[in-house]
Protein backbone atom coordinates (compact mmCIF):
# COMPACT_ATOMS: atom_id res chain seq x y z
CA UNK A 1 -15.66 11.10 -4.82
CA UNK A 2 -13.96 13.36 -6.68
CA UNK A 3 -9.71 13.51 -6.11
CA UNK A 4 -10.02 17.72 -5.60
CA UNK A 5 -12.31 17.43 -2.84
CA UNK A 6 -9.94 15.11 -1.21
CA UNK A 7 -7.35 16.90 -1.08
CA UNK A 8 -9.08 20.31 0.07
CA UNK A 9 -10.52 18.04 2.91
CA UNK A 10 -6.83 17.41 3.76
CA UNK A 11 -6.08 20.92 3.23
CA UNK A 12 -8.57 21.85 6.18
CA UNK A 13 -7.96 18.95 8.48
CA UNK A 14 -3.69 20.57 8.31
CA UNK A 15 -5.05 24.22 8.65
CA UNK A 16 -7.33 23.21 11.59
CA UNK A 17 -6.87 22.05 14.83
CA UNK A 18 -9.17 19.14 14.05
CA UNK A 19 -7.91 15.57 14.22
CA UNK A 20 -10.21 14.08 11.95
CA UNK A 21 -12.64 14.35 9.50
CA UNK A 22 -14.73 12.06 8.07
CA UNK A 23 -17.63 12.74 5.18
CA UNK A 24 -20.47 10.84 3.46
CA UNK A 25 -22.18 11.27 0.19
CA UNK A 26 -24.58 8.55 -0.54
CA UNK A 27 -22.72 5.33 -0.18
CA UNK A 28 -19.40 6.57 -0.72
CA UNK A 29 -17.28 8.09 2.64
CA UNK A 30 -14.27 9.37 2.94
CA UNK A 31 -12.43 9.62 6.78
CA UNK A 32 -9.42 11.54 6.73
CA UNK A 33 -7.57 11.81 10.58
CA UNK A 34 -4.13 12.74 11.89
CA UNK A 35 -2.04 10.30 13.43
CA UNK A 36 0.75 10.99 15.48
CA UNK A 37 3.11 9.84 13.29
CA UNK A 38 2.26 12.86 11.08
CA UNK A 39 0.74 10.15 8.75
CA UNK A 40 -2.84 10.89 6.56
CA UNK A 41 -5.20 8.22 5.49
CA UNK A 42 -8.08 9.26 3.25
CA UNK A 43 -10.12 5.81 2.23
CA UNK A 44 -13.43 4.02 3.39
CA UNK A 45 -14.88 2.34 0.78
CA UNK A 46 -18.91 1.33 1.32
CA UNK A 47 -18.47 -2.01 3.34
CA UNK A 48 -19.62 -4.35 0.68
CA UNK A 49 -16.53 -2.99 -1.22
CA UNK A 50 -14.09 -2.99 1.44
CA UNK A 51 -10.89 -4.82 1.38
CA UNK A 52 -10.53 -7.87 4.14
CA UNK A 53 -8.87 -7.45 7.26
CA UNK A 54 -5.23 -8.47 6.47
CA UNK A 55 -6.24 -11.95 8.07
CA UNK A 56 -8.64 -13.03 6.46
CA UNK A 57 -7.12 -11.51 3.05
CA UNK A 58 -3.92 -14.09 3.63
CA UNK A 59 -6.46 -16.83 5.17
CA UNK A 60 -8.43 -16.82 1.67
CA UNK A 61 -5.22 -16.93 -0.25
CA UNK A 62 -4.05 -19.75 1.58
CA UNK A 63 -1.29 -18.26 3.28
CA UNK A 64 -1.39 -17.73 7.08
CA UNK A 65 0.09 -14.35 8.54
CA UNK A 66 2.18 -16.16 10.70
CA UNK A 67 3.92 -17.81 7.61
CA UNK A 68 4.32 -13.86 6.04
CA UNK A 69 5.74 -12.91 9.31
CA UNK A 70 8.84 -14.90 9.79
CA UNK A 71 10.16 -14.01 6.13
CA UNK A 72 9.68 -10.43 6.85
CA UNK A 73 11.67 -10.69 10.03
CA UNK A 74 14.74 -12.71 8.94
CA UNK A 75 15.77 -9.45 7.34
CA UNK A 76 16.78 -6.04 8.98
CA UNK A 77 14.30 -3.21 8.62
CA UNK A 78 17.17 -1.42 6.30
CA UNK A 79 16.31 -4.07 2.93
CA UNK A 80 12.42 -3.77 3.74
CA UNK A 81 10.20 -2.18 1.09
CA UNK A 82 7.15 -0.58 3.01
CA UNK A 83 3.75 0.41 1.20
CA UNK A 84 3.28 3.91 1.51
CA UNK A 85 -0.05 3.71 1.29
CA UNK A 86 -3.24 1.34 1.60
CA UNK A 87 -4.36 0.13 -1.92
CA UNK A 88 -4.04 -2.82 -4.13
CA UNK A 89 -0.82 -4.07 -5.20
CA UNK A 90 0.49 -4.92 -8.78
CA UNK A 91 3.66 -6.02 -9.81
CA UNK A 92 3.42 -5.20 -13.88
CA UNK A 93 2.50 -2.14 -14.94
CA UNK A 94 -0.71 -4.24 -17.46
CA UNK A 95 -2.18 -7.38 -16.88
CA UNK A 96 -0.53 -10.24 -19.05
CA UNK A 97 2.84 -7.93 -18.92
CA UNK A 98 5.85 -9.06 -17.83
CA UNK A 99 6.43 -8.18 -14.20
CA UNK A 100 8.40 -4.70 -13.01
CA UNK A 101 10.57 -7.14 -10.63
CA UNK A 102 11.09 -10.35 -9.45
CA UNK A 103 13.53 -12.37 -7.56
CA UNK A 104 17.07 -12.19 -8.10
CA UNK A 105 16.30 -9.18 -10.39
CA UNK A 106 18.90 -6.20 -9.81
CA UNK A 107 17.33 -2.83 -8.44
CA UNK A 108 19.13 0.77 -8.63
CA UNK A 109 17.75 3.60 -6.66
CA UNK A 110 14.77 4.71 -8.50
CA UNK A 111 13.82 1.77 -10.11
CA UNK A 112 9.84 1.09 -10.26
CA UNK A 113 9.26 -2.04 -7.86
CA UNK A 114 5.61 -1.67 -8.35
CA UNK A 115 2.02 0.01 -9.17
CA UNK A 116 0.24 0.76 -5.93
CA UNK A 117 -3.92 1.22 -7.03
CA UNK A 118 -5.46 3.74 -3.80
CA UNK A 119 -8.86 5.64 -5.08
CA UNK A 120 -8.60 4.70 -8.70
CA UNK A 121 -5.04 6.26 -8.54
CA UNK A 122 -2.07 4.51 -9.77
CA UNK A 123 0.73 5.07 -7.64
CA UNK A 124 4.47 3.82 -9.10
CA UNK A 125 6.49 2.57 -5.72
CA UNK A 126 10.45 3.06 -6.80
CA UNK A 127 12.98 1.57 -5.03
CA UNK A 128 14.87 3.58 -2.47
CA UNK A 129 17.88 1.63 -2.47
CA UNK A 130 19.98 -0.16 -4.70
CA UNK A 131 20.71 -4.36 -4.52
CA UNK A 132 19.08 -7.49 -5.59
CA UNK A 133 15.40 -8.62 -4.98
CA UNK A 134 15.98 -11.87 -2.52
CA UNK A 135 12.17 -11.67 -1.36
CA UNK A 136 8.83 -10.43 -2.42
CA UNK A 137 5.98 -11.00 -0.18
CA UNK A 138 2.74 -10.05 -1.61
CA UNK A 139 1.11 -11.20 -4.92
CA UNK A 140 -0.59 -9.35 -8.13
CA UNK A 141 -4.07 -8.29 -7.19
CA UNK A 142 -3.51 -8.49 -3.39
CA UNK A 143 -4.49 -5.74 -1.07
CA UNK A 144 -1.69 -3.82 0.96
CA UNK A 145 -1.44 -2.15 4.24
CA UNK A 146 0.10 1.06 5.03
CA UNK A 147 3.94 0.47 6.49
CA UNK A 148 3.47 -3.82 5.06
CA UNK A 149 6.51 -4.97 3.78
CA UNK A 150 6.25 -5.87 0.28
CA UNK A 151 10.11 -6.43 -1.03
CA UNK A 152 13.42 -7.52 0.88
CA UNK A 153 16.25 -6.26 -1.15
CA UNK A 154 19.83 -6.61 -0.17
């Protein structure tokens, strides 16, 4: 679906009352619906492309959610890096290249932590504070969650 269309079906749903949207054309859809939060999410892939439930996406890489959890927690919300947005998750901007971070590495305000793919889009996730890298919590290729912590930096 083409990345115009999108966004004019975003422009409607904030010019309209409505609360969501949602459109098919052949296999591919596209759901678009306000949250509270003031928050937009525009992707439903076909089901026999969709990503895993974020269970079942950390069961098959051998790493259960509880495990993820705990890490995430020992730090305060304030050296969290979120994911803006639901895609897949790459920490070099090529494959075979060397990575944008990694622990221990130094970050100033800025700085490009990652590539975020959503919709064929690549989406450059810069750091919004400055410190060092003590944690990163999701690996190349994996898919990411809207508001999932993907970096502790202190």
């Amino acid at each position: 679906m083409d990345i115009r269309k999108v966004k004019k079906l975003i422009e409607l749903l904030e010019e309209s009352g409505v609360s969501e949207i949602e459109i098919k054309e052949g296999e591919e859809s596209v759901r678009i619906s306000r949250h509270p939060a003031g928050v937009v999410h525009a992707f439903s892939a076909p089901a026999a492309y969709a990503a895993p439930p974020p269970a079942a996406a950390a069961a098959a890489s051998g790493v259960a959610p509880a495990a993820a959890a705990p890490a995430a927690a020992a730090h305060s919300p304030d050296s969290a890096i979120t994911a803006p947005m639901v895609g897949t998750f790459y920490s070099a901007p090529a494959p075979g290249a060397k990575s944008f971070v990694e622990i221990g590495s130094e970050v100033k305000v800025g700085d490009v932590l990652c590539i975020i793919e959503a919709m064929k889009m690549m989406n450059q996730i810069e750091s919004d504070k400055a410190g060092r890298v003590v944690s990163v919590l999701v690996k190349n290729g994996d898919p990411v969650e809207f508001g999932q912590t993907l970096f502790i930096i202190e």
